[in-house]
N, C-alpha and C. Protein backbone atom coordinates (compact mmCIF):
# COMPACT_ATOMS: atom_id res chain seq x y z
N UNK A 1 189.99 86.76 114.03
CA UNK A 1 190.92 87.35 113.08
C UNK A 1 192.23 86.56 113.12
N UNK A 2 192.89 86.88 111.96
CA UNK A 2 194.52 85.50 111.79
C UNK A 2 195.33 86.69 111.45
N UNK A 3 196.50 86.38 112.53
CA UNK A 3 197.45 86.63 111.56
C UNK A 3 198.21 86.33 110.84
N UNK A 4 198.96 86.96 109.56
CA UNK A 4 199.23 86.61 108.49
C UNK A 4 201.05 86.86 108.74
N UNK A 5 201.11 85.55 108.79
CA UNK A 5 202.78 85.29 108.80
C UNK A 5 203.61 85.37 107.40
N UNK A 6 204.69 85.85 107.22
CA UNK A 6 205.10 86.05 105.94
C UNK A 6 206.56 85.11 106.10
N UNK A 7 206.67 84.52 105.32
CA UNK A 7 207.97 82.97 105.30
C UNK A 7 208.65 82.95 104.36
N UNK A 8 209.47 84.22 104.23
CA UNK A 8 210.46 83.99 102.97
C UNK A 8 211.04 82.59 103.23
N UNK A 9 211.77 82.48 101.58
CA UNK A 9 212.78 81.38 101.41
C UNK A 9 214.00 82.08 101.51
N UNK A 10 215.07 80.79 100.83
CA UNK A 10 216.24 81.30 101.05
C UNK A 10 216.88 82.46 100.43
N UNK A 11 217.38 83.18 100.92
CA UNK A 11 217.87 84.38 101.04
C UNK A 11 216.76 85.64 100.51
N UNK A 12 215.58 85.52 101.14
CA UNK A 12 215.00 86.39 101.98
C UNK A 12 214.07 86.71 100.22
N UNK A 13 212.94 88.04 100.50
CA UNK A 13 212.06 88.09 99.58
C UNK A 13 212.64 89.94 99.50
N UNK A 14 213.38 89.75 98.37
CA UNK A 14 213.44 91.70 97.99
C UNK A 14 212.38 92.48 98.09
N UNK A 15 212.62 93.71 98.09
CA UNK A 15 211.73 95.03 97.11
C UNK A 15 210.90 94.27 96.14
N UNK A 16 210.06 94.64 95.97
CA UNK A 16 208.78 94.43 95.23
C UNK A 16 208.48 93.18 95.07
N UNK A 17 208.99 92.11 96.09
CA UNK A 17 208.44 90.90 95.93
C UNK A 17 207.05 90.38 96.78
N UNK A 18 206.23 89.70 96.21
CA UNK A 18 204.57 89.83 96.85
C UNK A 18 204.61 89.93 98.35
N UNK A 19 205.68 88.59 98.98
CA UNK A 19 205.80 88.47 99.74
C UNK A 19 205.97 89.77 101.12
N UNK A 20 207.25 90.78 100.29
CA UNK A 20 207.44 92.16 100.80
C UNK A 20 206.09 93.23 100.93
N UNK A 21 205.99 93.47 99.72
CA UNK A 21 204.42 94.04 99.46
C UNK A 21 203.47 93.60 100.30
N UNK A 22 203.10 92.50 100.58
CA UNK A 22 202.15 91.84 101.41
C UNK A 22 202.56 92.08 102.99
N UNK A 23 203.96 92.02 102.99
CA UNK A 23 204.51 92.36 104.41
C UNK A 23 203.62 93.73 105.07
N UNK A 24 204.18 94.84 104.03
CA UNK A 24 203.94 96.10 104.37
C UNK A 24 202.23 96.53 104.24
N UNK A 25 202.00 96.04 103.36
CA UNK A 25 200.22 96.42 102.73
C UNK A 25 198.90 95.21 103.67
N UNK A 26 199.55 94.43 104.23
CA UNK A 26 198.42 93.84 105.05
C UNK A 26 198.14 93.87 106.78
N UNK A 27 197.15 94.37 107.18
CA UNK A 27 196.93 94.80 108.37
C UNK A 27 197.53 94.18 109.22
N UNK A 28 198.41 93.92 110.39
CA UNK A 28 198.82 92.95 111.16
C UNK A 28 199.88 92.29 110.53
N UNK A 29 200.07 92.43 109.39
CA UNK A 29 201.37 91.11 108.82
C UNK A 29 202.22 91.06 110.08
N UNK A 30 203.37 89.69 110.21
CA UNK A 30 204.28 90.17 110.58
C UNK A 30 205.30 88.93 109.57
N UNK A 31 206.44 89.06 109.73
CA UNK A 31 207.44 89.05 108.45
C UNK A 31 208.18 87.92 109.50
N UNK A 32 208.64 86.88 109.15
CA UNK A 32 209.47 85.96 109.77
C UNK A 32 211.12 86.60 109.54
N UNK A 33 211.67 86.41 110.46
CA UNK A 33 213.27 87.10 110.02
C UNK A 33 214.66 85.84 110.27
N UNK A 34 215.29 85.29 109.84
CA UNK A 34 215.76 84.18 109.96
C UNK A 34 217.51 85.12 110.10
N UNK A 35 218.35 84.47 110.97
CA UNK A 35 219.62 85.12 111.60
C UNK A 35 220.78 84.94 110.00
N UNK A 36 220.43 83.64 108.93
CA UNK A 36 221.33 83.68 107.93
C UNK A 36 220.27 83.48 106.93
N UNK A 37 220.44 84.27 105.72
CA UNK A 37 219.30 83.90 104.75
C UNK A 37 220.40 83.35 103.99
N UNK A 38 221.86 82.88 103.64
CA UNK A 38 222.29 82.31 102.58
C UNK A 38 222.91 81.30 102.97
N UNK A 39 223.06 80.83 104.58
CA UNK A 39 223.50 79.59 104.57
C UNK A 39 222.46 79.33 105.47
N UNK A 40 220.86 78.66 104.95
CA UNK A 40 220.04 78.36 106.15
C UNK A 40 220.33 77.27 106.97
N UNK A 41 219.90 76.79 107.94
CA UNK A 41 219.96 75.59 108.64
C UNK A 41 218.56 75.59 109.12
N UNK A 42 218.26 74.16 109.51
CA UNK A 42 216.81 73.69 109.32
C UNK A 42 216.72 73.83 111.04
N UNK A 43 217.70 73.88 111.75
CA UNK A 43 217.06 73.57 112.84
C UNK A 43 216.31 75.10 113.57
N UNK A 44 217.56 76.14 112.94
CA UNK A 44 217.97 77.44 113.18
C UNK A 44 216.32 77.79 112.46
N UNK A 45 216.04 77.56 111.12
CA UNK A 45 214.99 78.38 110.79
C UNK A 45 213.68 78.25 111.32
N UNK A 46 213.28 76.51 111.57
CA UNK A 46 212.17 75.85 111.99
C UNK A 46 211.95 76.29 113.29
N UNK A 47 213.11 76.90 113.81
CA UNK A 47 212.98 77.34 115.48
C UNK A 47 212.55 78.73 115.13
N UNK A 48 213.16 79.45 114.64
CA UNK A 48 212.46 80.98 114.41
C UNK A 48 211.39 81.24 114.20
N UNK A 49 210.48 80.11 113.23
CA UNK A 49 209.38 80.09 112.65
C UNK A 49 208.22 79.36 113.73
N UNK A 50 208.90 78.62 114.53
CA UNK A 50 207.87 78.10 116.14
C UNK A 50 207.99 79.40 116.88
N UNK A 51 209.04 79.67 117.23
CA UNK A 51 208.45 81.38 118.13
C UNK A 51 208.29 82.50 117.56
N UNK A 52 207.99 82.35 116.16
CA UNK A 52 207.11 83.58 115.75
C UNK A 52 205.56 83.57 115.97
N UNK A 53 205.42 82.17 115.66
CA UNK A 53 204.34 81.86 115.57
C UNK A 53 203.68 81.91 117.16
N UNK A 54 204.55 81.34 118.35
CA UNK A 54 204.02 80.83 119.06
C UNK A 54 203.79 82.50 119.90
N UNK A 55 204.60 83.93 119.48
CA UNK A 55 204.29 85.06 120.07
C UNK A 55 203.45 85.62 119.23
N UNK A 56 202.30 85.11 118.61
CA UNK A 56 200.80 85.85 118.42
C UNK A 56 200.32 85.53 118.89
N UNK A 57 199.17 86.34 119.17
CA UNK A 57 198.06 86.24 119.82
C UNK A 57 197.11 85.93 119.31
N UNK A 58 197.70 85.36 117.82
CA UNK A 58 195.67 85.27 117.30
C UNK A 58 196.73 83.98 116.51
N UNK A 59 195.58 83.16 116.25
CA UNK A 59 195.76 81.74 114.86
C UNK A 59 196.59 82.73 113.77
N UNK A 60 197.28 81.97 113.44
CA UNK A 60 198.21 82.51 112.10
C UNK A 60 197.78 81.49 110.83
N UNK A 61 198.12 82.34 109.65
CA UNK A 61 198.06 81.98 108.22
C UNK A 61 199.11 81.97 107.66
N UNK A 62 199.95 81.16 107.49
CA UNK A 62 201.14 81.39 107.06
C UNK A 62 201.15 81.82 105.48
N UNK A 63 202.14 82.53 105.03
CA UNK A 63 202.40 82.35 103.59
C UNK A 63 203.55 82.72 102.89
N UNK A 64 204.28 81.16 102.93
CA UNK A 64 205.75 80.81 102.60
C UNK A 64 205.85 80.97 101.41
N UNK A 65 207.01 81.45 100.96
CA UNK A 65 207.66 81.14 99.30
C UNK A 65 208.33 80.22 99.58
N UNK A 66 209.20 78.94 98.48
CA UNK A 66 210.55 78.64 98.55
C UNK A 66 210.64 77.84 99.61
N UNK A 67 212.30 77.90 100.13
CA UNK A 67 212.16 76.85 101.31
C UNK A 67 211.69 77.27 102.51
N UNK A 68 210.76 78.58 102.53
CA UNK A 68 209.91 78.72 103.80
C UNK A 68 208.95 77.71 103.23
N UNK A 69 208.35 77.31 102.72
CA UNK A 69 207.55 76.30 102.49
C UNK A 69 208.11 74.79 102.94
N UNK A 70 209.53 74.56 102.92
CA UNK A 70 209.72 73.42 103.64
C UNK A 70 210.02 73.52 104.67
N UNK A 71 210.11 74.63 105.26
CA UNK A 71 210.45 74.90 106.95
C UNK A 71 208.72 75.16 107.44
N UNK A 72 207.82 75.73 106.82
CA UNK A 72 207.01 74.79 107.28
C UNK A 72 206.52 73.52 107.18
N UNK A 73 206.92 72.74 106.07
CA UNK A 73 206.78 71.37 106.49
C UNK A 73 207.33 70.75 107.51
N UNK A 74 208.43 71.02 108.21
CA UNK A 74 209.49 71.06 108.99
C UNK A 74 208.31 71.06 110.64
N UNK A 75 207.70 71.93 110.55
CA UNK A 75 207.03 72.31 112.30
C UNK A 75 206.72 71.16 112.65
N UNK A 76 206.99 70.89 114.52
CA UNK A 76 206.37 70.18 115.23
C UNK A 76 204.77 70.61 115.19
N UNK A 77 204.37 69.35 115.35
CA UNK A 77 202.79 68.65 115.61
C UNK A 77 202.71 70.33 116.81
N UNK A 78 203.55 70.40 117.55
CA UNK A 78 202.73 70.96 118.63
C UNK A 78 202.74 72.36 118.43
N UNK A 79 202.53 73.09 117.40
CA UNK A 79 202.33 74.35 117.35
C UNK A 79 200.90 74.37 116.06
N UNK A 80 200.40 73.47 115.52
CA UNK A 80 199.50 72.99 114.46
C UNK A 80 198.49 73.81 115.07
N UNK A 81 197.99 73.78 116.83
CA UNK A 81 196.69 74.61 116.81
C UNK A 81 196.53 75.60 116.74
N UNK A 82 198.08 76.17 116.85
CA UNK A 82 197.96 77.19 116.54
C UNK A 82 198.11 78.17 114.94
N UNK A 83 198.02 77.34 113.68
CA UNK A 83 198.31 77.86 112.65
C UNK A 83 196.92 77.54 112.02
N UNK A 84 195.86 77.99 111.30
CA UNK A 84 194.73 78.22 110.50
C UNK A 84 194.65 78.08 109.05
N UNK A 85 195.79 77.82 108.74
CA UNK A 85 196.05 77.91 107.15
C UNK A 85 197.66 77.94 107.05
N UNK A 86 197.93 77.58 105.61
CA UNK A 86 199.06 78.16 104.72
C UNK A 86 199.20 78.19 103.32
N UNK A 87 199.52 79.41 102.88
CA UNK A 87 199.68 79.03 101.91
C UNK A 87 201.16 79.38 101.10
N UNK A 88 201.30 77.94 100.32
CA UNK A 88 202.73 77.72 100.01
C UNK A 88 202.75 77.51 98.41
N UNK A 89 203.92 78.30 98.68
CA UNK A 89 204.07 79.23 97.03
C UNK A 89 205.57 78.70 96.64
N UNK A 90 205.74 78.30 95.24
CA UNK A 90 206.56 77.48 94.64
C UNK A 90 207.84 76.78 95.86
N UNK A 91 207.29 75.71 96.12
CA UNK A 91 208.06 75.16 97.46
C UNK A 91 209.73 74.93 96.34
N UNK A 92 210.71 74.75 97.22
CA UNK A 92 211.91 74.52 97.12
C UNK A 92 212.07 72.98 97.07
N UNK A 93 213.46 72.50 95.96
CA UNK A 93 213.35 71.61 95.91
C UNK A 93 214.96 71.40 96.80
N UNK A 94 215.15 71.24 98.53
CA UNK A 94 216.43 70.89 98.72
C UNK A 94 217.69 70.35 98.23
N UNK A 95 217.41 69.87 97.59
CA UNK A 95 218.29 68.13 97.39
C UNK A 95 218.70 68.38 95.90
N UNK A 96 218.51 69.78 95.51
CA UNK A 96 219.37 70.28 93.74
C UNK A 96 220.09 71.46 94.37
N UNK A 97 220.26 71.75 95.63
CA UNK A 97 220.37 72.97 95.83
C UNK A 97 221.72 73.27 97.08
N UNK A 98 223.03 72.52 96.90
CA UNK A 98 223.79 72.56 97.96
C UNK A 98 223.60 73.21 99.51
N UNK A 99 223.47 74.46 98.91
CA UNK A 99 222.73 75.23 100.71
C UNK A 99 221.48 75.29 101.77
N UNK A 100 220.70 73.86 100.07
CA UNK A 100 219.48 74.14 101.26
C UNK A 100 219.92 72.84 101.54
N UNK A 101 220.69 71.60 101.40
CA UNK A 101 220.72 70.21 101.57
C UNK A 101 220.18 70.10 103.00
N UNK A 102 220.44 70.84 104.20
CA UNK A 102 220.35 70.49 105.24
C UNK A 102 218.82 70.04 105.85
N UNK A 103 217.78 71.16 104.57
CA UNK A 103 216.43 70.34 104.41
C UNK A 103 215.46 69.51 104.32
N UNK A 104 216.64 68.55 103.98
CA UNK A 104 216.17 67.47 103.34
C UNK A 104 216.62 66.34 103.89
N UNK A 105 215.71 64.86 104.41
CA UNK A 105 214.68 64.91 103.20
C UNK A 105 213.47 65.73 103.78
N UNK A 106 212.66 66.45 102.56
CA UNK A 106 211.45 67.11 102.90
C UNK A 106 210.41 66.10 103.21
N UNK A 107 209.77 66.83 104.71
CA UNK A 107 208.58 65.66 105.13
C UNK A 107 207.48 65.24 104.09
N UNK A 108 206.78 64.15 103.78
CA UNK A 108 205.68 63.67 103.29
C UNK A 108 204.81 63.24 104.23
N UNK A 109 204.27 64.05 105.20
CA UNK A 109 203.26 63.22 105.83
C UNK A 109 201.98 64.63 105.60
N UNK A 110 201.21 64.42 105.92
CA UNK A 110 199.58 65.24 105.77
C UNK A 110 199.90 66.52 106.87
N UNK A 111 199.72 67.68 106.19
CA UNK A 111 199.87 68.66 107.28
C UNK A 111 198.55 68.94 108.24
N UNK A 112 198.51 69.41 109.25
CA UNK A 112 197.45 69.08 110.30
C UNK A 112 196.28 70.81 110.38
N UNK A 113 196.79 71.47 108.97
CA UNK A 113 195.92 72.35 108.98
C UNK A 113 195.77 72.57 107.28
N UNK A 114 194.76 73.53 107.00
CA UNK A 114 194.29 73.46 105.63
C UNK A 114 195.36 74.25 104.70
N UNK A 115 195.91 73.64 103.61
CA UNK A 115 196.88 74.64 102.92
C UNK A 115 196.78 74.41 101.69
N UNK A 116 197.16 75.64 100.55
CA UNK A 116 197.08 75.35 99.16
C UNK A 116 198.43 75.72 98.76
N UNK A 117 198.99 74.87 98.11
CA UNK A 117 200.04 75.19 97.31
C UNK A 117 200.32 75.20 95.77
N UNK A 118 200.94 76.40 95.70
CA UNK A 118 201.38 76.89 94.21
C UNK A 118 202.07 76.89 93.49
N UNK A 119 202.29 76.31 92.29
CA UNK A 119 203.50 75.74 91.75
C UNK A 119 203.09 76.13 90.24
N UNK A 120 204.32 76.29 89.36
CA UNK A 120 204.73 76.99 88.04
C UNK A 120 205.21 75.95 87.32
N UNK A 121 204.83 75.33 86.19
CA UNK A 121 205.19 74.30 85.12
C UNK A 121 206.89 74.77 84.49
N UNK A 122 207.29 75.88 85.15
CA UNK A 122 208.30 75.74 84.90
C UNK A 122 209.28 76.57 85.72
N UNK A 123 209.12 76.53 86.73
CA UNK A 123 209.83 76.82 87.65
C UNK A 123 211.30 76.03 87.65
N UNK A 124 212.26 77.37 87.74
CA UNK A 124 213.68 76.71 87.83
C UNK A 124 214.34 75.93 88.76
N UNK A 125 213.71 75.95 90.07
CA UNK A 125 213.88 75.67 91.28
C UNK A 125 212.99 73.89 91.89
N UNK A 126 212.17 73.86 91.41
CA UNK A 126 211.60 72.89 91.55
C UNK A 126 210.49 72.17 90.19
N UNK A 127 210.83 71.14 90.22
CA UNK A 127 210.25 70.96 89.23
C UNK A 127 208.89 70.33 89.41
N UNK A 128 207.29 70.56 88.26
CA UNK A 128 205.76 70.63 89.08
C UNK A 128 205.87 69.15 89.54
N UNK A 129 206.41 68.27 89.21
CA UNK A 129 206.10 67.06 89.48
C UNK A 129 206.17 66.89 90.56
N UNK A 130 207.44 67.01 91.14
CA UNK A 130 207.56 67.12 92.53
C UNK A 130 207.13 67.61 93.24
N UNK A 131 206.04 69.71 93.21
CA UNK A 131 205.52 70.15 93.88
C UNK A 131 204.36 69.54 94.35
N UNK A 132 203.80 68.61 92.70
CA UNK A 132 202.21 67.94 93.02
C UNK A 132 202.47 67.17 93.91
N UNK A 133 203.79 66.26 94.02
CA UNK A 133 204.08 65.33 95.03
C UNK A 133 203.67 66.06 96.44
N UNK A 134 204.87 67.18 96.76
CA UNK A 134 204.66 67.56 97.66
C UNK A 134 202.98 67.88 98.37
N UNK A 135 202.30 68.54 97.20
CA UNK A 135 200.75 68.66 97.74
C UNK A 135 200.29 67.27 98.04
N UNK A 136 200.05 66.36 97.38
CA UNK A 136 199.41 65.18 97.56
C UNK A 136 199.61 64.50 98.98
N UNK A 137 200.93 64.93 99.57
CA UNK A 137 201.62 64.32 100.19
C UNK A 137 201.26 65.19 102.15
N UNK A 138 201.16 66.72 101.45
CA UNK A 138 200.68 67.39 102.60
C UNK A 138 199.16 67.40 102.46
N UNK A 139 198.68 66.90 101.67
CA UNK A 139 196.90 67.14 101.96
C UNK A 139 196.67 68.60 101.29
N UNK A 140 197.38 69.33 100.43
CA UNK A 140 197.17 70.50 100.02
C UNK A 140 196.44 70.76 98.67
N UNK A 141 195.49 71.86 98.66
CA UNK A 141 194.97 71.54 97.42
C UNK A 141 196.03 72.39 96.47
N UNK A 142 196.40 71.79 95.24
CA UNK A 142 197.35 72.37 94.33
C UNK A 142 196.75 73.17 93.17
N UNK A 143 197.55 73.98 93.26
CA UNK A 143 197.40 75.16 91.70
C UNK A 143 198.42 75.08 91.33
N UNK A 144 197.98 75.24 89.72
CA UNK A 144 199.25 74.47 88.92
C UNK A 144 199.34 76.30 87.83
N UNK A 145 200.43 77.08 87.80
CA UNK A 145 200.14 77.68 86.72
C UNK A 145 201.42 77.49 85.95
N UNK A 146 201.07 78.48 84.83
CA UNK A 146 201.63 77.90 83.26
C UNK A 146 202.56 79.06 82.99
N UNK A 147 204.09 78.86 82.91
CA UNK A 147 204.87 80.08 82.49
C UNK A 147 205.40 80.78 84.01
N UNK A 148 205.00 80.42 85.07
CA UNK A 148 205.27 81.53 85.88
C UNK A 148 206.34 81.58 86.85
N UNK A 149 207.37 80.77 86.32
CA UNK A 149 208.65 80.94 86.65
C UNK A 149 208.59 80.15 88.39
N UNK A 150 209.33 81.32 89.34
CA UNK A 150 209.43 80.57 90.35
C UNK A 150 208.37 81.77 91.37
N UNK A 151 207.56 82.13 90.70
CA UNK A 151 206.38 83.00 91.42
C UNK A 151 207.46 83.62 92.26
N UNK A 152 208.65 85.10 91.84
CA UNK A 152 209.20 85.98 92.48
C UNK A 152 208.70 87.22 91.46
N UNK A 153 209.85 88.18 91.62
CA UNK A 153 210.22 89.51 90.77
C UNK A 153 210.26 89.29 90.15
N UNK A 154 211.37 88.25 89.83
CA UNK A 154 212.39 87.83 88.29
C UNK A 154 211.07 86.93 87.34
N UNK A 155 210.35 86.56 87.78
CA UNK A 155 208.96 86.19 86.75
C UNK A 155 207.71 87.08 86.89
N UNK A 156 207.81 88.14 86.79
CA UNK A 156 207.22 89.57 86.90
C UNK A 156 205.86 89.46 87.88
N UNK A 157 205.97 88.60 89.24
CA UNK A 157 205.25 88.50 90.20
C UNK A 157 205.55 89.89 90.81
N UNK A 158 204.65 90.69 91.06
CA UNK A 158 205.10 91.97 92.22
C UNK A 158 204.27 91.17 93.12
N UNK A 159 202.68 92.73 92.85
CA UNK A 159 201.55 92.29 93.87
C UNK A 159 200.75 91.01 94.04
N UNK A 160 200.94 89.97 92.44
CA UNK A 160 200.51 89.17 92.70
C UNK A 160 199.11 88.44 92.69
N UNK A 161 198.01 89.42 92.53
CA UNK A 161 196.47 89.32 92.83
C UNK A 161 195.54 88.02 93.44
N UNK A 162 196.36 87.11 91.92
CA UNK A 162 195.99 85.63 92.83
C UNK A 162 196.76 85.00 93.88
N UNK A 163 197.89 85.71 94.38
CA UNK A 163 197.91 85.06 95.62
C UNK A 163 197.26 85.40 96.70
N UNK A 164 196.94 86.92 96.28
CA UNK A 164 196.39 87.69 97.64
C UNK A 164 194.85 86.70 97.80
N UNK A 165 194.41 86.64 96.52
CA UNK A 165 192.23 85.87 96.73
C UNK A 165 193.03 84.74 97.13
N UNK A 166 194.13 83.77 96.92
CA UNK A 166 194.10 82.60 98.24
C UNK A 166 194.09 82.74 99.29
N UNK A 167 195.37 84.02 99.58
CA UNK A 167 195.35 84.55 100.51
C UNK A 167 194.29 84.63 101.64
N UNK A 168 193.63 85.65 101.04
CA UNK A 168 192.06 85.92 101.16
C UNK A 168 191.20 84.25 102.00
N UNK A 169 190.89 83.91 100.94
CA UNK A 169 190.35 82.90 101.26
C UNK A 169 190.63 81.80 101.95
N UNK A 170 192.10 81.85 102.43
CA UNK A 170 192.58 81.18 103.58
C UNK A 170 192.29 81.53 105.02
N UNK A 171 192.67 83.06 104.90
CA UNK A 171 192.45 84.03 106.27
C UNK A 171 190.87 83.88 106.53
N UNK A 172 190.09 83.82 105.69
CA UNK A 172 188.28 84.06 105.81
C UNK A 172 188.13 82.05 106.03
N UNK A 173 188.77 81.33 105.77
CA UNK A 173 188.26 80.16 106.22
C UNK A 173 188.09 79.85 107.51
N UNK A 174 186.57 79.41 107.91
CA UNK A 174 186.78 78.98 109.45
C UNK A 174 186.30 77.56 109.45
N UNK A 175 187.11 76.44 108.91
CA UNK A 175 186.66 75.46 108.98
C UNK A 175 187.99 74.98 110.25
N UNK A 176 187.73 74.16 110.83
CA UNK A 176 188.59 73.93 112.39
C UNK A 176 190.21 73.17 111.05
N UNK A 177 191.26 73.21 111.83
CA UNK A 177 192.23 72.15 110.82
C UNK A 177 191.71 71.03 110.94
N UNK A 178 192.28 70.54 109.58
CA UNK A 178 192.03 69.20 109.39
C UNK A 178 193.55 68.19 110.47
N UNK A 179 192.49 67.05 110.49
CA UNK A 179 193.47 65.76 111.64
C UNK A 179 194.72 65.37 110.09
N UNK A 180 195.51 65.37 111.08
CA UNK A 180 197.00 64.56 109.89
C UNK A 180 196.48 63.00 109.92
N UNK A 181 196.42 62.68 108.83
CA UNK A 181 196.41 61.66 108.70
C UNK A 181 197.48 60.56 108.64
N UNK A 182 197.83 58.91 108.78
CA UNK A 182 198.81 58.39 108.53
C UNK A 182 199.13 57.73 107.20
């Protein structure tokens, strides 16, 4: 069994956002909690997000919005055996975004476990070109959808459905991680 890590971005995932919902409605969740959600720092969050991870007891599945998606790009190699999946939902683009600058630059190398990431043709926050980058770049398989803002509230994401069947189908994968490649 995995547990299912929840990775807001910056300044945190409200009331009725999937992320929240998913917090509360999935067996075991547990919710990453970061000490500033509006002025993050990379070293501050990437560290919160290694000893969350590293106090379960079971393989974790991560599933970041935003720049929790680049703070997990962010993890040392040495917590990889312990993560089973992720899945990363309209990643953040640092480097348009004064408060997340400290992000950046976001890693491009192959992440060392299986992840799909999700990205919106018109997301305000990042634009798809760059997200495909980002997948290509982590080894992730990409979903591309059409209209759906920055996959929060404010683009009428609550529960979400298709994130939960990635979800799903991340947590039910038992294929071992994949090796990072160079």
């Amino acid at each position: 069994m995995n547990t299912v890590l929840i990775v807001p971005g910056w300044r945190n995932s409200g009331p009725g956002h999937w992320q929240s919902l998913w917090a509360a409605q999935l067996p075991g969740a547990k919710r990453v909690e970061q000490d500033d959600w509006l002025w993050p720092r990379r070293t501050a969050w990437v560290q919160r997000l290694v000893e969350t991870i590293e106090a379960q007891t079971e393989p974790v599945v991560l599933a970041a919005h935003s720049l929790g998606c680049i703070a997990v790009a962010h993890l040392p190699t040495a917590v990889a055996p312990r993560i089973a999946g992720a899945l990363l939902v309209a990643p953040a683009d640092p480097e348009r975004r004064a408060p997340l600058a400290d992000f950046a630059p976001v890693p491009y190398h192959c992440l060392p476990w299986p992840s799909v990431l999700v990205a919106s043709d018109n997301d305000p926050f990042c634009p798809v070109r760059l997200a495909g980058a980002y997948a290509r770049a982590w080894g992730s398989e990409f979903i591309r959808l059409d209209g759906a803002g920055h996959i929060n509230v404010a683009s009428g994401h609550g529960e979400w459905p298709l994130g939960r069947e990635l979800l799903r189908r991340l947590t039910q994968d038992t294929r071992r991680p994949h090796a990072a490649t160079a």
